[in-house]
Protein backbone atom coordinates (compact mmCIF):
# COMPACT_ATOMS: atom_id res chain seq x y z
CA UNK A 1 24.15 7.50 -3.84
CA UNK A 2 26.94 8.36 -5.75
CA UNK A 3 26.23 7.71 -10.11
CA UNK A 4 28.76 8.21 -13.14
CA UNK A 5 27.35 9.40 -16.22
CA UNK A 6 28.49 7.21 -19.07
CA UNK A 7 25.78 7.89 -21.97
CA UNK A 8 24.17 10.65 -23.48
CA UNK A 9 21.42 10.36 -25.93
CA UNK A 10 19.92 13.30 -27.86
CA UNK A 11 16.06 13.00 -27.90
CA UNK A 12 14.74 16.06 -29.33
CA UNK A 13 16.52 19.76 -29.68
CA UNK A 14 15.83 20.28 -26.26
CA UNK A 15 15.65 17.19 -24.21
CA UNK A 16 18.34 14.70 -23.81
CA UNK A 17 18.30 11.13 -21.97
CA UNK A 18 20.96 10.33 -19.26
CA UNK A 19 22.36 7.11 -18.51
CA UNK A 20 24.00 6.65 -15.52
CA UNK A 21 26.51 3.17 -13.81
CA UNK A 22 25.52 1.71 -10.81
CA UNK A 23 27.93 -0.06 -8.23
CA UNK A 24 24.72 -1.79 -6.98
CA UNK A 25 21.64 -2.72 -8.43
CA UNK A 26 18.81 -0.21 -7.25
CA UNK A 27 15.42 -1.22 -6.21
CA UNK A 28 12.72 0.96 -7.04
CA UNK A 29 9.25 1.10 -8.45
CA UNK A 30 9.08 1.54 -12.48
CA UNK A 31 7.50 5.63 -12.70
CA UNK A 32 9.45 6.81 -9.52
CA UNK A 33 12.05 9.82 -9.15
CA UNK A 34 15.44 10.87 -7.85
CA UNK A 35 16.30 13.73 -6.25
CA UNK A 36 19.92 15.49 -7.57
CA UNK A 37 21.72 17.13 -5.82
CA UNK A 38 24.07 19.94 -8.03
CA UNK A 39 26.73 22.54 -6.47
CA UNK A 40 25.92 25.25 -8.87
CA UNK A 41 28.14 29.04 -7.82
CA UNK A 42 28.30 27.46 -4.77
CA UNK A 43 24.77 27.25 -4.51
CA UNK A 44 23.44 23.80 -3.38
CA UNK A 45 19.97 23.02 -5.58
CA UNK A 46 17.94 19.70 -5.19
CA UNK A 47 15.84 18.74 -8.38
CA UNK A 48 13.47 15.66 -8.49
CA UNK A 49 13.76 13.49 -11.92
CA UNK A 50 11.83 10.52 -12.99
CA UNK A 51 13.69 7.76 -13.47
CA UNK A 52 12.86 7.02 -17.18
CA UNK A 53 14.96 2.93 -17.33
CA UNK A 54 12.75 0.01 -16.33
CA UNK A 55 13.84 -1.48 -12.94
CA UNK A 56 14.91 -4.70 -15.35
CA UNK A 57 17.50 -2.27 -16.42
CA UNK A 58 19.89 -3.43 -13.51
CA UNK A 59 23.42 -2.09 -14.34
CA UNK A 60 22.25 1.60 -15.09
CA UNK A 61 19.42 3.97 -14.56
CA UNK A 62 18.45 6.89 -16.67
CA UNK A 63 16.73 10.17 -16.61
CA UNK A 64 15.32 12.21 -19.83
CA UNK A 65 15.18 15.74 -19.11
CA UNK A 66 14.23 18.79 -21.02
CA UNK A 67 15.88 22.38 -20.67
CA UNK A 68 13.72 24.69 -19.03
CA UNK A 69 14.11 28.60 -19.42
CA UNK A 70 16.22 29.57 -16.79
CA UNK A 71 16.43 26.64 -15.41
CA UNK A 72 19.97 26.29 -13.97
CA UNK A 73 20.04 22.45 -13.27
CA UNK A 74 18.53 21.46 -16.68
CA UNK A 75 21.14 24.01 -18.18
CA UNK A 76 24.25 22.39 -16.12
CA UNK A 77 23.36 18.73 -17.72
CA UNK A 78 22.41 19.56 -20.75
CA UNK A 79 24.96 22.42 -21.46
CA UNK A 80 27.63 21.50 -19.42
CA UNK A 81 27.70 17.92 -18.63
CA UNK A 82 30.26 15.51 -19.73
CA UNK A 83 30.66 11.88 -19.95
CA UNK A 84 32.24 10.46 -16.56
CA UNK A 85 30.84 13.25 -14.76
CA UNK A 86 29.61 12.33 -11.06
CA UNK A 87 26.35 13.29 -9.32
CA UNK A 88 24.83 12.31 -6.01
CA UNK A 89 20.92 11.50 -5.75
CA UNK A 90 18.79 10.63 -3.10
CA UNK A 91 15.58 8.28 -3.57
CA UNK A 92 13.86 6.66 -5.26
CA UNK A 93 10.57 8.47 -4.31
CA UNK A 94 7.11 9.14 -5.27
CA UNK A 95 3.44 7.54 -5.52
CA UNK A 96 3.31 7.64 -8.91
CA UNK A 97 4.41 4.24 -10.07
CA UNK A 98 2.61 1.06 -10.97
CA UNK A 99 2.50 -0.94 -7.39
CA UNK A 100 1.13 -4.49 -8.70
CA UNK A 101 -2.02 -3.44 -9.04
CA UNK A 102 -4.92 -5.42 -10.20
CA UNK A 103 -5.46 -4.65 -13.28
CA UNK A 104 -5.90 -5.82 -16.99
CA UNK A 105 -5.36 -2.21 -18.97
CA UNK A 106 -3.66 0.45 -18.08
CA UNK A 107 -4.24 4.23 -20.23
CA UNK A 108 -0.64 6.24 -20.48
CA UNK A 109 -1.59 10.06 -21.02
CA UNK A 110 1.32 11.92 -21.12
CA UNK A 111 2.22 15.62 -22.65
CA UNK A 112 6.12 16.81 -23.50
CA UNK A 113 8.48 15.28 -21.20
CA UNK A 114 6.03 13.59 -18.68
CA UNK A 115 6.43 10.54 -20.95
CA UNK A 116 9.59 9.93 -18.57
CA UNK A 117 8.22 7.89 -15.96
CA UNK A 118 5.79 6.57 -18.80
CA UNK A 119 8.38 5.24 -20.29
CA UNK A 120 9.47 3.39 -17.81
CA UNK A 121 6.18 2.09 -16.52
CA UNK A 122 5.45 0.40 -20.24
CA UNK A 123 8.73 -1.40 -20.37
CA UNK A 124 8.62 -2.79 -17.20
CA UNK A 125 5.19 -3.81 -18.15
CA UNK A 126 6.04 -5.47 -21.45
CA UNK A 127 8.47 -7.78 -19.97
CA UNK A 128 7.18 -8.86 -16.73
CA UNK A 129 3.15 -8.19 -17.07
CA UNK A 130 2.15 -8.90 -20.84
CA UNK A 131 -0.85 -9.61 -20.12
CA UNK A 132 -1.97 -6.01 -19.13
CA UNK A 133 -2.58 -4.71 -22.33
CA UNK A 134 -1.26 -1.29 -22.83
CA UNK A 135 -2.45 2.24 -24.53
CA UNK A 136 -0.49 5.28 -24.94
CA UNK A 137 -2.07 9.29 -25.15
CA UNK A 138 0.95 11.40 -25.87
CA UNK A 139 0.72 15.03 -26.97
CA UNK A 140 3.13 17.32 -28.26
CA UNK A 141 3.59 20.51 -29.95
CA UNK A 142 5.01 19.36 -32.70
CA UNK A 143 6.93 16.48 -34.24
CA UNK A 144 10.08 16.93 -33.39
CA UNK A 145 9.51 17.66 -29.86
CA UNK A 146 8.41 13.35 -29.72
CA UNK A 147 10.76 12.34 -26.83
CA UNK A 148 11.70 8.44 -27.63
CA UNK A 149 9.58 8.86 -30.85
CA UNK A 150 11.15 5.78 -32.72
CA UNK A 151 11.51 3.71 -29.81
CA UNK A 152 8.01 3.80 -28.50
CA UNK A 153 6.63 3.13 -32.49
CA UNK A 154 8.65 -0.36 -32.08
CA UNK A 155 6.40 -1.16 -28.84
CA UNK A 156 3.55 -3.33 -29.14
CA UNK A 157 1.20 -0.97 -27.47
CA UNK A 158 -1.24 0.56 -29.17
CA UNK A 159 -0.40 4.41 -29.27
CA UNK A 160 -2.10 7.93 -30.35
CA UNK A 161 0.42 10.59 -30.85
CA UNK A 162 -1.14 14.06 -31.07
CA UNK A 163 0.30 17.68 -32.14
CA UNK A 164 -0.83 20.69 -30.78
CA UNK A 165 0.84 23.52 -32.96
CA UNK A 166 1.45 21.65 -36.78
CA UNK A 167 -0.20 20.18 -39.03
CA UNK A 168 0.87 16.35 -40.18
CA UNK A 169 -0.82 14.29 -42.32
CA UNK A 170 0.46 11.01 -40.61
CA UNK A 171 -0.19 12.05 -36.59
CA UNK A 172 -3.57 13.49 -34.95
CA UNK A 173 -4.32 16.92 -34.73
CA UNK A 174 -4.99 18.89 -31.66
CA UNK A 175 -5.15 17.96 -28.01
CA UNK A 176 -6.06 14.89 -26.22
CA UNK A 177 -9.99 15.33 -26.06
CA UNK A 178 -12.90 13.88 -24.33
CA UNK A 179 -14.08 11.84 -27.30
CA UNK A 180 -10.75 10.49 -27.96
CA UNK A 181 -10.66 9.36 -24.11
CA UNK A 182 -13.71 7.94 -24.17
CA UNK A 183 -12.72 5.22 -27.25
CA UNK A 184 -10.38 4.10 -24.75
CA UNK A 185 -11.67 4.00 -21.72
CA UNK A 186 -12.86 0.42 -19.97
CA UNK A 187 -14.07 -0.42 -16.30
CA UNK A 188 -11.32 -2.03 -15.67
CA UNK A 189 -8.79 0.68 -16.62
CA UNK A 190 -5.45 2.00 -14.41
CA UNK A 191 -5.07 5.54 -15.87
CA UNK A 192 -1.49 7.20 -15.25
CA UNK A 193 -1.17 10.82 -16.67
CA UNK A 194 1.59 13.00 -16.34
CA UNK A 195 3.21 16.35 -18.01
CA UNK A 196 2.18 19.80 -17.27
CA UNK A 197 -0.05 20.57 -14.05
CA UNK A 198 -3.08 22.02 -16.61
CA UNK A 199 -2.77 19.31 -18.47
CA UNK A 200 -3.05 16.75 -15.83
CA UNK A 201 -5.90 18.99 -14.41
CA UNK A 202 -7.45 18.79 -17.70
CA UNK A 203 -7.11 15.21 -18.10
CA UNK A 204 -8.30 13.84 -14.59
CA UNK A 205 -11.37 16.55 -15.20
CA UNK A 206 -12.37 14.41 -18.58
CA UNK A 207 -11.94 11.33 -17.11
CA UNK A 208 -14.00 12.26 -14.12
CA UNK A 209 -16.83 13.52 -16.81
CA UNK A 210 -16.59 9.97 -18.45
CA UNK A 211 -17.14 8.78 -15.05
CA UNK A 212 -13.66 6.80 -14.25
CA UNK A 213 -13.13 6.88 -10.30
CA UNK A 214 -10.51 9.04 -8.44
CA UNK A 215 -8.79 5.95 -7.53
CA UNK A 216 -8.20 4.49 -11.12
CA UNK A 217 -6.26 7.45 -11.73
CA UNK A 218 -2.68 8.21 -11.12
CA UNK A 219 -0.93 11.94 -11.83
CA UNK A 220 2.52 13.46 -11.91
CA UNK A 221 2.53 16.97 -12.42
CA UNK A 222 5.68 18.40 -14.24
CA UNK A 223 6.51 22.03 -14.05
């Protein structure tokens, strides 16, 4: 498919959100990806990005992503990119997405910029399933590395922020831990965690300890 970027939105100093038209309204599941395809040097490279927009969100679709070191395709869009720009993508793709499942709460853990697909899992969710209530685990390093900080304090979910590396007297301290899991854990629960792969491995390890099943849980693992 063919997209035209027409919005860019700083998030935090290194992650920026992407909005691109669509000619046609694209069906896909809210927490899936699309792959991008970039001429770089003459160098074809394919790069898989959440799409972070709630399906609802028919005329446009967006992707957050954060610059990585030496990472030429985050680089080119977040460097080099201008509005109008076209891309092509292939998709959507991926498992990780909520699939109408039966459930009555669902547990967002997310770390840096997996809140992506997150993000567009709970706004689906808020307009179409209100009755699943909602709870957000996100960890960052610090406070101004809070992708969609302001927006996701206007949800009505309930939400934990946590920093690893400073000290705040309004937001938790430290990681995600086992004792904060376990105040929100039910029977019931749909658990969808992604962000780094040793944090996901961390998180699906506590959860396991606290005795939720393998198949409550759902994981992306971003690199």
């Amino acid at each position: 498919m063919k997209l035209k970027l027409i919005k860019i939105t700083d998030e935090t100093p290194d992650t920026k959100t992407f909005r691109f038209s669509l000619d046609n309204p694209l069906e896909f599941k809210p927490g899936q990806f699309l792959v991008f395809i970039f001429k770089i040097n003459n160098e074809e490279i394919r790069r898989p990005y959440s799409i972070s927009s709630s399906p609802d969100e028919k005329d446009y679709i967006e992707i957050t992503v954060k610059k990585t070191l030496n990472g030429k395709a985050s680089t080119l869009l977040l460097d080099k990119t201008k509005l109008k720009n076209k891309f092509e993508a292939l998709g959507p793709y991926g498992s990780f997405c909520y699939n109408n499942e039966n459930t009555d709460n669902i547990i967002h853990i997310a770390a840096g910029s997996g809140i992506a697909p997150i993000r567009s899992i709970i706004k689906y969710l808020l307009k179409n399933k209100q009755e699943i209530k909602q709870t957000l685990l996100f960890s960052n390093k610090t406070e101004k590395d809070i992708t969609y900080k302001e927006e996701l304090q206007k949800l009505s979910i309930e939400k934990v922020f946590t920093l690893t590396r400073e000290i705040h007297k309004e937001i938790k301290n430290g990681r995600i831990t086992k004792d904060l899991l376990k105040k929100h854990i039910k029977e019931s629960s749909l658990y969808f965690i992604c962000g780094p792969p040793l944090f996901v491995d961390s998180m699906v390890s506590e959860l396991k300890s606290l005795n939720v099943k393998q198949e409550q849980i759902k994981t992306e693992r971003y690199d």
